[in-house]
Each structure stands twice: as C-alpha cells, then as structure tokens.
C-alpha atoms as a PDB file:
ATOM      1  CA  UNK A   1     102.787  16.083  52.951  1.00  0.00           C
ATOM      2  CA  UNK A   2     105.831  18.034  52.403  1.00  0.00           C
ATOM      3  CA  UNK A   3     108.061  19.385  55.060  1.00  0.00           C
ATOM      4  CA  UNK A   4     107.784  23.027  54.485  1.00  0.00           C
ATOM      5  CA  UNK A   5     111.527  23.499  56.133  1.00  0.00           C
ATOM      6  CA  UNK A   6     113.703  20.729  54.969  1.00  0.00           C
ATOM      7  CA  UNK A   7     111.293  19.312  51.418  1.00  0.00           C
ATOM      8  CA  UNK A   8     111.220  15.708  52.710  1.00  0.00           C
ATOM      9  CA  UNK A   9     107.868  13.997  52.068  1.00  0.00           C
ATOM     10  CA  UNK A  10     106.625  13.090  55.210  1.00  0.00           C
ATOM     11  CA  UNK A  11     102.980  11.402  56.088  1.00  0.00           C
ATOM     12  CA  UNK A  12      99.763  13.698  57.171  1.00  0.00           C
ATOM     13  CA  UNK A  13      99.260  14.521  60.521  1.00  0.00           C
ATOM     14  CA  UNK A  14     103.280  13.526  61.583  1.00  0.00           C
ATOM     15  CA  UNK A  15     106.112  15.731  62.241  1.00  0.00           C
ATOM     16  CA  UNK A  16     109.200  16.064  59.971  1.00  0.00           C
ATOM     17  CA  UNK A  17     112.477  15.120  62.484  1.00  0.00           C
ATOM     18  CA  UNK A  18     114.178  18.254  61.698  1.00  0.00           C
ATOM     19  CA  UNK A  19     111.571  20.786  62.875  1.00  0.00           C
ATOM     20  CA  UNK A  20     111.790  20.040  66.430  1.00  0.00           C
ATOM     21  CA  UNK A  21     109.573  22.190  68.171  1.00  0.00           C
ATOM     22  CA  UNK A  22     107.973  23.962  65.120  1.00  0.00           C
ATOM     23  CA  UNK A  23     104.338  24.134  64.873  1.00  0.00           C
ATOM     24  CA  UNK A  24     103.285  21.573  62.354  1.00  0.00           C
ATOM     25  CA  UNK A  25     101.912  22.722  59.451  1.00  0.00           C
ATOM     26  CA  UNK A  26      98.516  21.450  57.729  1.00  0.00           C
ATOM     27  CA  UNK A  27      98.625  19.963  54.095  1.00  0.00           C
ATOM     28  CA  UNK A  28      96.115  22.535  53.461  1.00  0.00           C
ATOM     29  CA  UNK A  29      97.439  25.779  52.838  1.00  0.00           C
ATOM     30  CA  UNK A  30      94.821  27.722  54.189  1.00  0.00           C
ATOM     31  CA  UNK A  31      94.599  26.187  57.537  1.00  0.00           C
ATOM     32  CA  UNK A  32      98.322  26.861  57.530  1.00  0.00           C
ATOM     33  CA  UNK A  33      97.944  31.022  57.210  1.00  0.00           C
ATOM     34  CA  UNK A  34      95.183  30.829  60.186  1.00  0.00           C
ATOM     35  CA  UNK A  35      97.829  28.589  61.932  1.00  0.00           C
ATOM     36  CA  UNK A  36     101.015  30.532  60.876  1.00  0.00           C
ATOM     37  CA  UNK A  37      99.083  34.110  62.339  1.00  0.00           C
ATOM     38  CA  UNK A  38      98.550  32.720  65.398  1.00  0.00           C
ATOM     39  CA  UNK A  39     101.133  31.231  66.164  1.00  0.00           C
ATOM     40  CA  UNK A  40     103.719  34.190  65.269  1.00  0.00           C
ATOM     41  CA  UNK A  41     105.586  36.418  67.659  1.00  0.00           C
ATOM     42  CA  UNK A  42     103.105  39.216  66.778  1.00  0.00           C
ATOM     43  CA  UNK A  43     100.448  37.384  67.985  1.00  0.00           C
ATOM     44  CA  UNK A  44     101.949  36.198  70.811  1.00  0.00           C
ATOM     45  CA  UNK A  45     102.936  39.815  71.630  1.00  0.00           C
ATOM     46  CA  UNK A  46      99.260  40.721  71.270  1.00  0.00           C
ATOM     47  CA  UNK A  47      98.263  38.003  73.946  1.00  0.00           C
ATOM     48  CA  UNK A  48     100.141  39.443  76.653  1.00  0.00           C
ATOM     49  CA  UNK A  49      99.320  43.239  75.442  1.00  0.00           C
ATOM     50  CA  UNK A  50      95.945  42.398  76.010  1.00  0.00           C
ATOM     51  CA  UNK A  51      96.473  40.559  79.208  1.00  0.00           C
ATOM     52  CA  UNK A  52      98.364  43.672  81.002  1.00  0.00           C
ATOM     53  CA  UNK A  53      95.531  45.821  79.609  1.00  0.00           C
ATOM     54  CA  UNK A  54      93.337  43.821  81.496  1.00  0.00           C
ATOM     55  CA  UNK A  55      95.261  43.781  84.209  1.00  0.00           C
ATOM     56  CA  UNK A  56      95.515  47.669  84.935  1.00  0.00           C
ATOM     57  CA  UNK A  57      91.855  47.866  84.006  1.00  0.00           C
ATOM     58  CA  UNK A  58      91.537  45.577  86.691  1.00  0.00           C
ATOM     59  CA  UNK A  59      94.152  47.845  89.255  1.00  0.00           C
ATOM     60  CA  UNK A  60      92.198  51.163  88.229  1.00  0.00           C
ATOM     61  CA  UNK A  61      89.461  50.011  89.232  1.00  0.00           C
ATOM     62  CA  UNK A  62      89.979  49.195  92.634  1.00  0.00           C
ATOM     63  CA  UNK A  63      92.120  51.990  93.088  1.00  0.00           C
ATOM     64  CA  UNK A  64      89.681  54.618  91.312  1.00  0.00           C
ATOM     65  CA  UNK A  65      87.569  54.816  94.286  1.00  0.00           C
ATOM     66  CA  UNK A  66      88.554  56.502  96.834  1.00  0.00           C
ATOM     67  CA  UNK A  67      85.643  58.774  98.297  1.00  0.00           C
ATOM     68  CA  UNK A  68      85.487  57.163 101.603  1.00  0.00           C
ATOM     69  CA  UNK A  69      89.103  57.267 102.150  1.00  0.00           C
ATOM     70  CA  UNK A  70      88.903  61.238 101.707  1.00  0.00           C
ATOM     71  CA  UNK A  71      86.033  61.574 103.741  1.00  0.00           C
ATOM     72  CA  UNK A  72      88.193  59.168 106.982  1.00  0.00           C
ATOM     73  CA  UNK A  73      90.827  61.921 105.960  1.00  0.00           C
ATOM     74  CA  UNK A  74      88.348  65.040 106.103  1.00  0.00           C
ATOM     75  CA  UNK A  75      86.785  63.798 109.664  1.00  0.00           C
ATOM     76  CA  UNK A  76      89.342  64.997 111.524  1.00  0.00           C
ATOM     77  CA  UNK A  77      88.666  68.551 110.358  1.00  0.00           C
ATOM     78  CA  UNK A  78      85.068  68.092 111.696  1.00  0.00           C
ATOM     79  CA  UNK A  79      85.907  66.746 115.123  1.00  0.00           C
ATOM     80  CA  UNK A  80      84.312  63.467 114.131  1.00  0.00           C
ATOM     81  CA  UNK A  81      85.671  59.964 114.858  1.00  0.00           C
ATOM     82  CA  UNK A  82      87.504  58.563 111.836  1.00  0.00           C
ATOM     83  CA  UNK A  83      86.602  55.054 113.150  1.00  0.00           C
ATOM     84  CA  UNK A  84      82.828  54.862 112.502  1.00  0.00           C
ATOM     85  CA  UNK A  85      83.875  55.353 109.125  1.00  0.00           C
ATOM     86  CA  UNK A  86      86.285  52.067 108.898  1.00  0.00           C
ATOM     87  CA  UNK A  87      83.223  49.602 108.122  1.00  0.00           C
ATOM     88  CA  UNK A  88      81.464  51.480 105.191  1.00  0.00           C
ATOM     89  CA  UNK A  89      85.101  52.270 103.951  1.00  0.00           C
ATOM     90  CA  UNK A  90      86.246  48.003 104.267  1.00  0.00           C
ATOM     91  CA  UNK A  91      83.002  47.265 102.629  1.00  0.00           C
ATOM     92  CA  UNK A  92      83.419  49.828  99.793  1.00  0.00           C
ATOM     93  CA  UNK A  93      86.844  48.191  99.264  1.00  0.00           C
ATOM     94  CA  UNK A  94      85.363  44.751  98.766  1.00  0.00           C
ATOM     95  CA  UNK A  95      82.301  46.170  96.606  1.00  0.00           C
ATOM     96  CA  UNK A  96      85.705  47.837  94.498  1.00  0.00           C
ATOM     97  CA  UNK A  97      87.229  44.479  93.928  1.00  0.00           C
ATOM     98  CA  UNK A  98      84.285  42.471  93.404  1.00  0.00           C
ATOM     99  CA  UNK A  99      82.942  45.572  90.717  1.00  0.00           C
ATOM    100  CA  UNK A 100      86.166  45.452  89.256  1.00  0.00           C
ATOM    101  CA  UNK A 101      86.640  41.580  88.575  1.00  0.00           C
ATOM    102  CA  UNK A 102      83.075  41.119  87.235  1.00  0.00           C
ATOM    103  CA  UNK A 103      83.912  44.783  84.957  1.00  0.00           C
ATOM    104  CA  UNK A 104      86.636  42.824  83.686  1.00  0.00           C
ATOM    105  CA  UNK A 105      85.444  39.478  82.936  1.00  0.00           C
ATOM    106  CA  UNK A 106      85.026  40.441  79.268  1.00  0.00           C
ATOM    107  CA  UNK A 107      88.459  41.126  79.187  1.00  0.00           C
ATOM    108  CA  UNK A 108      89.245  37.972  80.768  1.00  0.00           C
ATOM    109  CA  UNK A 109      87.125  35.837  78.172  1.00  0.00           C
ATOM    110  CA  UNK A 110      88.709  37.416  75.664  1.00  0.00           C
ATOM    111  CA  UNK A 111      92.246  37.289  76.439  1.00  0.00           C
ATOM    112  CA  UNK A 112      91.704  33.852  77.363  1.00  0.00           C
ATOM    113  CA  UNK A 113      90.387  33.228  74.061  1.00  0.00           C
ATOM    114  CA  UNK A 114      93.559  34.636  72.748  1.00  0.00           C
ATOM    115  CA  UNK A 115      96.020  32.136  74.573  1.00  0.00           C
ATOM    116  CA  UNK A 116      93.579  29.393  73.434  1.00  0.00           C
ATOM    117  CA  UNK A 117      94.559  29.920  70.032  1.00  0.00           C
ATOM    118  CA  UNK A 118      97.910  30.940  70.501  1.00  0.00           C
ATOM    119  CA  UNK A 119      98.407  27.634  71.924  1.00  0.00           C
ATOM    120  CA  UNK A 120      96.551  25.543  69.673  1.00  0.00           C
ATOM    121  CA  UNK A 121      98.436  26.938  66.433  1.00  0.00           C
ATOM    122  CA  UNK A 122     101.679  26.345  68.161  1.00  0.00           C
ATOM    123  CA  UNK A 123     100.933  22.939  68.386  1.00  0.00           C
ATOM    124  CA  UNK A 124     103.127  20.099  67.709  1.00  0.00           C
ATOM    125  CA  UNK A 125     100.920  17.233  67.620  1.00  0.00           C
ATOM    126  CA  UNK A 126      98.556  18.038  64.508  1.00  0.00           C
ATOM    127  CA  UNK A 127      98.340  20.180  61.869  1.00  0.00           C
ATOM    128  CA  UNK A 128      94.733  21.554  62.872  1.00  0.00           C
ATOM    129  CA  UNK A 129      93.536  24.636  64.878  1.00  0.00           C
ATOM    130  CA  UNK A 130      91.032  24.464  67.958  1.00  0.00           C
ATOM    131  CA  UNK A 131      87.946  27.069  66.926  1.00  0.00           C
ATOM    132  CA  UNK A 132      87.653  27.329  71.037  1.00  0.00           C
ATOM    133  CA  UNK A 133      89.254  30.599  70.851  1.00  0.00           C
ATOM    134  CA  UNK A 134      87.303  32.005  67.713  1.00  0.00           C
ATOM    135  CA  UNK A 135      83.939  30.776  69.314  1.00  0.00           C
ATOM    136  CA  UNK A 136      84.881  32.689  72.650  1.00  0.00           C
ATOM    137  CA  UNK A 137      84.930  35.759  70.423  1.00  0.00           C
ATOM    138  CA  UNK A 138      81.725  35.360  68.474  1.00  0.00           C
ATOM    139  CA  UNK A 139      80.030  34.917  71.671  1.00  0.00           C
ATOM    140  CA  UNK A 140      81.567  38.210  72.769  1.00  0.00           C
ATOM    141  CA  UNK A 141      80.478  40.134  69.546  1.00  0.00           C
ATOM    142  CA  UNK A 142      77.388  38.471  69.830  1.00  0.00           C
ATOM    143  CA  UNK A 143      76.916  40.187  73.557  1.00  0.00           C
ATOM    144  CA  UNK A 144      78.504  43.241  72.566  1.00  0.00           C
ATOM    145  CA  UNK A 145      76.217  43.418  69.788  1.00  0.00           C
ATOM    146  CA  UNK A 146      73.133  43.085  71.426  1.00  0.00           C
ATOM    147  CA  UNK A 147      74.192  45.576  73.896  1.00  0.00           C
ATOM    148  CA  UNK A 148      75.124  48.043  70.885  1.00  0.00           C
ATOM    149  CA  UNK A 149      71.282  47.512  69.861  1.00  0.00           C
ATOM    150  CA  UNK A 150      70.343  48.379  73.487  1.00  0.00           C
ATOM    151  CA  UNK A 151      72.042  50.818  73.639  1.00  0.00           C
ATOM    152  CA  UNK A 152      70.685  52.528  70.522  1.00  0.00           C
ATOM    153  CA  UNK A 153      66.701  52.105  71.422  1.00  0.00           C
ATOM    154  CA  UNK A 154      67.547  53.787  74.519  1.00  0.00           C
ATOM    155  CA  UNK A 155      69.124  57.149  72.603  1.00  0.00           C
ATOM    156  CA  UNK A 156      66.680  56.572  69.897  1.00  0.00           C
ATOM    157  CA  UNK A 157      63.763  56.749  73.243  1.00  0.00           C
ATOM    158  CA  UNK A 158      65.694  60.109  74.400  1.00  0.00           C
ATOM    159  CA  UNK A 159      65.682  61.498  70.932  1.00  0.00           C
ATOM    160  CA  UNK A 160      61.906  60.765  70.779  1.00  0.00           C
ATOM    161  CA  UNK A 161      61.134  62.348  74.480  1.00  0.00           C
ATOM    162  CA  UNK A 162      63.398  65.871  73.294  1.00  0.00           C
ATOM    163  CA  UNK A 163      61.273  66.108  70.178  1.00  0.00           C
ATOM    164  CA  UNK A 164      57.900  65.526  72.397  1.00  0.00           C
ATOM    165  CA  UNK A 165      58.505  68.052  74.929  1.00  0.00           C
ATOM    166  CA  UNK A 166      59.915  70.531  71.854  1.00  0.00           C
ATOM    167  CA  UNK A 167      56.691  69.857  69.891  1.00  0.00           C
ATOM    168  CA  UNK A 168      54.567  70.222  73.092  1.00  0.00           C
ATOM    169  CA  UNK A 169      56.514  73.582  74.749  1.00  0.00           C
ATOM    170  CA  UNK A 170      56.109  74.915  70.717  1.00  0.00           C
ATOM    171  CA  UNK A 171      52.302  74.231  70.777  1.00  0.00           C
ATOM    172  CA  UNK A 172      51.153  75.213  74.359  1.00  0.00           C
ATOM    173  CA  UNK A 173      52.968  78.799  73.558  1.00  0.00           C
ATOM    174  CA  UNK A 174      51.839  79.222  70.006  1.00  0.00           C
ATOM    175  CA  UNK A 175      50.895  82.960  68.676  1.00  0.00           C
ATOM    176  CA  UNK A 176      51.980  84.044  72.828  1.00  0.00           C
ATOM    177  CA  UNK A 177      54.042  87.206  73.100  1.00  0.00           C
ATOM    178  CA  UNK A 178      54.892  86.144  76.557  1.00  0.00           C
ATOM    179  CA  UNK A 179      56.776  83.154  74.666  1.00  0.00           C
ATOM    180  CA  UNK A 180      58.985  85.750  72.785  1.00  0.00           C
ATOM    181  CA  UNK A 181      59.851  87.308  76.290  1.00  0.00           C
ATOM    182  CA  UNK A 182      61.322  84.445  78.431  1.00  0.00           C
ATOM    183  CA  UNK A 183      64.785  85.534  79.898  1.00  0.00           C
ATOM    184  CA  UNK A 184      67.234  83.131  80.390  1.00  0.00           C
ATOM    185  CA  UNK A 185      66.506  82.285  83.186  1.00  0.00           C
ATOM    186  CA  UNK A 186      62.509  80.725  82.767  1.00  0.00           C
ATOM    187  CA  UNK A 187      62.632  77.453  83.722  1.00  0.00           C
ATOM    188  CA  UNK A 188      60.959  76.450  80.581  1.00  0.00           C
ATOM    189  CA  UNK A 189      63.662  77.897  78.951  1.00  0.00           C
ATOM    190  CA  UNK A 190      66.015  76.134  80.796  1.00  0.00           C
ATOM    191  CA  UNK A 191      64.116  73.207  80.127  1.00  0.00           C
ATOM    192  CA  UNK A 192      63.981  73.389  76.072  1.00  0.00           C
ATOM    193  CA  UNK A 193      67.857  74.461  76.239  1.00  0.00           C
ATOM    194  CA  UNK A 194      68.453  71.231  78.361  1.00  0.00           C
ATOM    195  CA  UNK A 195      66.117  69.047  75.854  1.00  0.00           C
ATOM    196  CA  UNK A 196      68.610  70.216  73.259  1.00  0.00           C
ATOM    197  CA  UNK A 197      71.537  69.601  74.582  1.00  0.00           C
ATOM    198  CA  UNK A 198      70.156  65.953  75.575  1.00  0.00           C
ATOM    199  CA  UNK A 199      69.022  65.550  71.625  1.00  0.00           C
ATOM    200  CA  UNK A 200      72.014  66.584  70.271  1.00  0.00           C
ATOM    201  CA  UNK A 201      74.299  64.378  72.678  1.00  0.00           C
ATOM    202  CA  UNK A 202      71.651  61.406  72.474  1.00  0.00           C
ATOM    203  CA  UNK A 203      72.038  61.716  68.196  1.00  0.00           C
ATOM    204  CA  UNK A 204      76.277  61.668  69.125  1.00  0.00           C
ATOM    205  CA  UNK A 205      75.761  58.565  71.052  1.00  0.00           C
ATOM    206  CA  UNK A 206      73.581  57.041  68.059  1.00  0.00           C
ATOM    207  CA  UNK A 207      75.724  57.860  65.859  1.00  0.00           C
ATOM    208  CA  UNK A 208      79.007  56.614  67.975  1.00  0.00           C
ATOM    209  CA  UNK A 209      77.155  53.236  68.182  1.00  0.00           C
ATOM    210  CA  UNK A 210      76.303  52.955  65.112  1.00  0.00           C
ATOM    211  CA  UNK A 211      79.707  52.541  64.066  1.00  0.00           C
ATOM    212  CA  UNK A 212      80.645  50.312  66.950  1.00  0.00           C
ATOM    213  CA  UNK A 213      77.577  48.066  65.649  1.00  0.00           C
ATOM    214  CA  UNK A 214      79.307  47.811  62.560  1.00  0.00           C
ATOM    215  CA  UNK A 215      82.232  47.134  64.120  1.00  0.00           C
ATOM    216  CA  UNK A 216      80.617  44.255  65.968  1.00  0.00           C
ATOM    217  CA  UNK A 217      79.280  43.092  63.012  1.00  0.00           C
ATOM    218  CA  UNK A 218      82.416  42.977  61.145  1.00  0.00           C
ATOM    219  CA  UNK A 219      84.272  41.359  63.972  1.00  0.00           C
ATOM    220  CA  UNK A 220      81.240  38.887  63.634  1.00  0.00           C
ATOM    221  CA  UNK A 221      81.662  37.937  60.377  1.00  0.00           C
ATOM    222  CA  UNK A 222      85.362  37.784  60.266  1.00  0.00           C
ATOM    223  CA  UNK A 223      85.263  34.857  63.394  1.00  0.00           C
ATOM    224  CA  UNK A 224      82.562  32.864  61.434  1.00  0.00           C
ATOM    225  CA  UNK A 225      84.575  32.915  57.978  1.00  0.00           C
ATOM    226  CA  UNK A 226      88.103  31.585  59.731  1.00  0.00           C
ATOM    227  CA  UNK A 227      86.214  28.795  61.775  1.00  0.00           C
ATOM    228  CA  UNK A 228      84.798  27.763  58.210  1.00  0.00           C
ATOM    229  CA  UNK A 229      88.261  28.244  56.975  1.00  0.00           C
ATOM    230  CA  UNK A 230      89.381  25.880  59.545  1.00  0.00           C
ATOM    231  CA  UNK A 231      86.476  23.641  59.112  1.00  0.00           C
ATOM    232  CA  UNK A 232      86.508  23.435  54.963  1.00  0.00           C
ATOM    233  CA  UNK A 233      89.985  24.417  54.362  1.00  0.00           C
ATOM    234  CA  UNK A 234      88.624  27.024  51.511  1.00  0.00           C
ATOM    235  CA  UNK A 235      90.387  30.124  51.714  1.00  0.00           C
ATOM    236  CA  UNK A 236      88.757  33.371  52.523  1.00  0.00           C
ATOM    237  CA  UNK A 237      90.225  36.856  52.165  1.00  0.00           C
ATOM    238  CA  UNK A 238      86.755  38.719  52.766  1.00  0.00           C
ATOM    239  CA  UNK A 239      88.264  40.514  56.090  1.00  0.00           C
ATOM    240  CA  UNK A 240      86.728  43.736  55.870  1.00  0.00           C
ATOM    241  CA  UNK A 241      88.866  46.850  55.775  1.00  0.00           C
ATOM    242  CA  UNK A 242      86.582  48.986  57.837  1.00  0.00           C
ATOM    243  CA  UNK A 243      87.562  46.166  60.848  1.00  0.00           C
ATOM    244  CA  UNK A 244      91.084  46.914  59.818  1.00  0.00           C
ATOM    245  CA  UNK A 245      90.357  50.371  59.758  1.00  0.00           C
ATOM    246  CA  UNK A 246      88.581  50.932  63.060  1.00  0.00           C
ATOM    247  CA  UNK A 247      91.282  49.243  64.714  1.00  0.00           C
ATOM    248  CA  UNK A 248      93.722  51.287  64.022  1.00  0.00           C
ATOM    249  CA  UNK A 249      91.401  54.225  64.325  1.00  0.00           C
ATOM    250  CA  UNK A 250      90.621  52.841  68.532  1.00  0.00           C
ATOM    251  CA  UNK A 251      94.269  52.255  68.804  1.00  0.00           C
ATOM    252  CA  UNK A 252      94.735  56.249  68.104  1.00  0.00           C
ATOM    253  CA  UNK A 253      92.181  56.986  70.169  1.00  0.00           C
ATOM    254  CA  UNK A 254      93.166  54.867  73.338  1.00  0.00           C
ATOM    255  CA  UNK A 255      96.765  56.060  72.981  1.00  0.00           C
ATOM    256  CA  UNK A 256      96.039  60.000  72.856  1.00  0.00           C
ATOM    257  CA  UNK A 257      93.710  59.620  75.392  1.00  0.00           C
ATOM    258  CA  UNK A 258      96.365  57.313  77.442  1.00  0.00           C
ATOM    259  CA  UNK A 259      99.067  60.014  77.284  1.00  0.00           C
ATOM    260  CA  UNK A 260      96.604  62.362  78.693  1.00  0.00           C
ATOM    261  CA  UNK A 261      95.803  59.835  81.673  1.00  0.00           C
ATOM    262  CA  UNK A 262      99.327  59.743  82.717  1.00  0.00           C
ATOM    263  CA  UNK A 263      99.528  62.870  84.446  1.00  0.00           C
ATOM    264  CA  UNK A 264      96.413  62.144  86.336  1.00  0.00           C
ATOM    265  CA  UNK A 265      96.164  58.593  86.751  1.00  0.00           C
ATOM    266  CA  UNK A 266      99.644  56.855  85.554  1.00  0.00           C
ATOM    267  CA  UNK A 267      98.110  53.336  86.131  1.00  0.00           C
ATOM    268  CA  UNK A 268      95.064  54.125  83.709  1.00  0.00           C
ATOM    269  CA  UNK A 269      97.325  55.693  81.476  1.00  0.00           C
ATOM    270  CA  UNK A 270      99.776  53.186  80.932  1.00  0.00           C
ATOM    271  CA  UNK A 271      96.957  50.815  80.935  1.00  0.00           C
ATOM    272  CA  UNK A 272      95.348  52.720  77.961  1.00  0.00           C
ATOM    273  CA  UNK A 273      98.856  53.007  76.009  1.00  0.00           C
ATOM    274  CA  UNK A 274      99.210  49.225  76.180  1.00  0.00           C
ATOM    275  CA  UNK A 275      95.379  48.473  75.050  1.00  0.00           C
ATOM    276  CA  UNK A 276      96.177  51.123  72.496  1.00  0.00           C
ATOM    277  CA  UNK A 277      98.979  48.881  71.178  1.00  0.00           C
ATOM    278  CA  UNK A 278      96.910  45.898  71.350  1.00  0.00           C
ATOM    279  CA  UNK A 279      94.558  47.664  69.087  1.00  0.00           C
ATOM    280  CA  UNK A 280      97.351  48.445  66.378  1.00  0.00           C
ATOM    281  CA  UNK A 281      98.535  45.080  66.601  1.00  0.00           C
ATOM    282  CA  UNK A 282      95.269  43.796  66.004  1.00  0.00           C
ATOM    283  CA  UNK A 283      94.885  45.746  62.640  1.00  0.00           C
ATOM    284  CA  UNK A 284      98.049  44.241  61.490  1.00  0.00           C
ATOM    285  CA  UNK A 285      97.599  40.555  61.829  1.00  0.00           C
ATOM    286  CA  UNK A 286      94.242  41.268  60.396  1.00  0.00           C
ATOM    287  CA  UNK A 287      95.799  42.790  57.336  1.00  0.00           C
ATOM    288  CA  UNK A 288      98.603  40.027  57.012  1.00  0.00           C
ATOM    289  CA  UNK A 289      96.038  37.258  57.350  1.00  0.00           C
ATOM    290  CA  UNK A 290      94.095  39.223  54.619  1.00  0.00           C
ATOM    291  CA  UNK A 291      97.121  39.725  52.465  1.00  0.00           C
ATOM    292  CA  UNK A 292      97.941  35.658  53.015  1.00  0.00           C
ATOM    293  CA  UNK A 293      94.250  34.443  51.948  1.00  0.00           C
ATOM    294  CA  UNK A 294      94.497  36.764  48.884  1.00  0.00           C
ATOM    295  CA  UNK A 295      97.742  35.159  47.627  1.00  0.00           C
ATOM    296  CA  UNK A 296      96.152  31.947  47.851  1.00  0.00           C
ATOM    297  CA  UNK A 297      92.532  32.936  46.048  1.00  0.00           C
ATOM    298  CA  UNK A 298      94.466  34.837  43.486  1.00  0.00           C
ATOM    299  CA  UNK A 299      98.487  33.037  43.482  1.00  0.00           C
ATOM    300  CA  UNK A 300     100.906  35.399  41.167  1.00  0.00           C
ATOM    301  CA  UNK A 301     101.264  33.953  37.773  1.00  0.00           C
ATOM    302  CA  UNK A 302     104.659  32.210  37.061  1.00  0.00           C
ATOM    303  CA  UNK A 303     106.854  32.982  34.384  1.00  0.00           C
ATOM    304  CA  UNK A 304     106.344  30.629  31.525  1.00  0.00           C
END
C-alpha cells in the first residue's frame, strides 16, 4: 500500500517508518473513513463526554434521595429519637448506590463500547477495526428497541381502557337528564375527566415512542451497515438523516432542560449539559462519516 503521509510504497498490514505513532491506515479506503472517525479528536472528545455523563447520572442518583435524611432532620421537631431512624436511612443509602449502578449500566456498556473503538481505530498494529464496539451498540438498540415496543402496547392498553370506560359511562347514561346535570364534582365526572386526561397523555407517550422506535431503528441499521463496511470493505453512505437529525434535536433538548437543572440540582444539570454535548457531537461524526462514504460512492470528476 501507499503511505498516505510520506507516498512511499510500503507492504499491507506494515507501518510506514515515518508515521510513528499514527494509526495505520487500511488499503481499503472505506475501512479507512470508519477508522479515520474513530480515531479523531472528536471522537475521542465524545468518549469522555459520554463517560462524565455517566458519571453524574451515576452521582444524582445517589444523591437524589434524600427522604430519610429529612425525616432524621424533622424528628427532632416531634420529640422522637433520630437514632431508630439510622438503619432504614444506611440501608436506603446502599439500596441508592446499588439502584444507581445497575440504572447506569447502559451507560456503562455503551461508553465502554465507545473506548473499544476508539482504541481499536487508533491502532498501530493493523489496518483493521474491531466490530466489538459496534456489536455492543446493536445489542443496546436491540434492548432499547424491544423496550420501545413495550412500552407502546402498554399506552396502546391505556388508550383502549379510556375508550372502554368512555363508551361504557356514554351508554349506561344514554337519553338520562340526570347525565346532563352532573356538577363538577360527580365522581363519574371526575372519573371521565381523569380517563381523558390519561388518553390524551397515553396518545403523547405513543406518539413520543414512536419516534424513539425509529430512532432505535435507525441507530440499528446504521451499526449493521459499518460492521459490513468493515467486514466487505464496500462503502456505504445510507446513514439516515432523521438519526442525524434526532441527535441534534436530543442534544437541544438535554441542554435546555440542563440549564434549567442547574438552579435546582447543579450536579444533574451539568450532567445534562455534558450528555447534551455528547448528543451534538454525535450528529456530527455521523454527518462527516456520511459526507466521507459519499465521496467515495460518488468521487468528484477530475478535470480532463
């Protein structure tokens, strides 16, 4: 192959002297944009943005709960002794912490998955990338898919049970004056305004996962394209834009929502902001790996 720094022709699979510690390029070019991504400061960047997130998802959530602690605080008030409060309060600590790390082990999988292929692109001893990473993330979208689908059937099951106890409320007071003269507060009133309310926020919560399924999907297809990338060495530009999209669009999200947690919880705030930038990121080496594949499915024509 040719030594994309200096032009010397140097065999497959070895290092050209004057890169040093440079990743080593494939002879393929399009194991080389998978391999160039990953291995650039952005993506390094992106490693450790997701690894702090974690890591104040991880603090807020053993700090977040702190009910027993105000009620040791309140006894006094009450004449009662603080200290037959101190073993449900150490046991709710350790029920925290153990909540917290098994919240987070998502996190953890995936920013593991993230050094994983950080690492192997800025390898020096071949010209190949590990697919450990990628198939940590398609068994994450694979979970987070199913759970998507779960989640659906059960809003689909309360949109169901608010249009059965409509249709049955409608029915059992049919052609009844005494229907038309509820006041507000009836409890079968209160019940078909609470039924609504349900629906309505039940067809949000469809709808919101809906788009996350699509999401997962996306994020799905993406991971299986780039391992065949890396296994065929046929380029593939068919990242979808709504993935791009949506990334950016969470990144907003998280970081309004993040400047709004710092004046009540400054951990989860900054925790949020730097998720938020993780998101962004994300979007960006999506679109520059996109960009990359393109220019080598479709390479500008040279002047004659």
């Amino acid at each position: 192959m040719i030594c994309p720094n200096c032009g010397r022709t140097v065999p497959d699979g070895t290092q050209c002297p004057c890169m040093g510690s440079t990743p080593l390029l494939s002879s393929n070019p399009a194991v080389n944009v998978i391999k160039t991504v990953g291995s650039s400061t952005q993506f390094l960047v992106l490693a450790i943005l997701y690894s702090v997130s974690v890591l104040f998802s991880v603090v807020t959530a053993i700090t977040a709960d702190s009910t027993l602690e105000n009620l040791i605080y309140s006894a006094y008030d009450y004449g009662i002794d603080p200290s037959l409060l101190y073993p449900f309060a150490n046991q709710n600590a350790l029920s925290a912490v153990l909540g917290a790390i098994f919240s987070s082990v998502p996190g953890i999988l995936i920013a593991t998955a993230l050094w994983l292929h950080f690492s192997s692109s800025r390898g020096t001893a071949t010209g190949g990338v590990s697919t450990a990473g990628m198939t940590i993330w398609k068994v994450m979208a694979i979970i987070s898919l199913v759970g998507c689908c779960l989640g659906i059937l059960a809003a689909l099951f309360f949109v169901i049970l608010f249009i059965a106890v409509l249709a049955n409320m409608g029915s059992s007071n049919a052609g009844s004056y005494h229907f038309y003269s509820y006041g507000y507060g009836d409890p079968e009133v209160l019940l078909a305004g609470a039924s609504v309310l349900l629906g309505i926020l039940a067809v949000v919560v469809i709808m919101a996962l809906v788009l996350y399924l699509i999401y997962d999907i996306c994020v799905l297809k993406t991971v299986n394209r780039m391992k065949n990338v890396v296994h065929t060495g046929m380029p593939d530009n068919r990242i979808p834009r709504y993935l791009i999209v949506m990334n950016y669009v969470f990144g907003i999200i998280a970081g309004i929502g993040g400047l709004f947690s710092l004046f009540s919880s400054p951990i989860a705030g900054v925790g949020s902001l730097v998720g938020a930038a993780g998101m962004i990121l994300t979007a960006r080496l999506l679109s520059e790996c996109r960009n990359r594949m393109t220019m080598l499915l479709y390479p500008p024509v040279q002047p004659v």
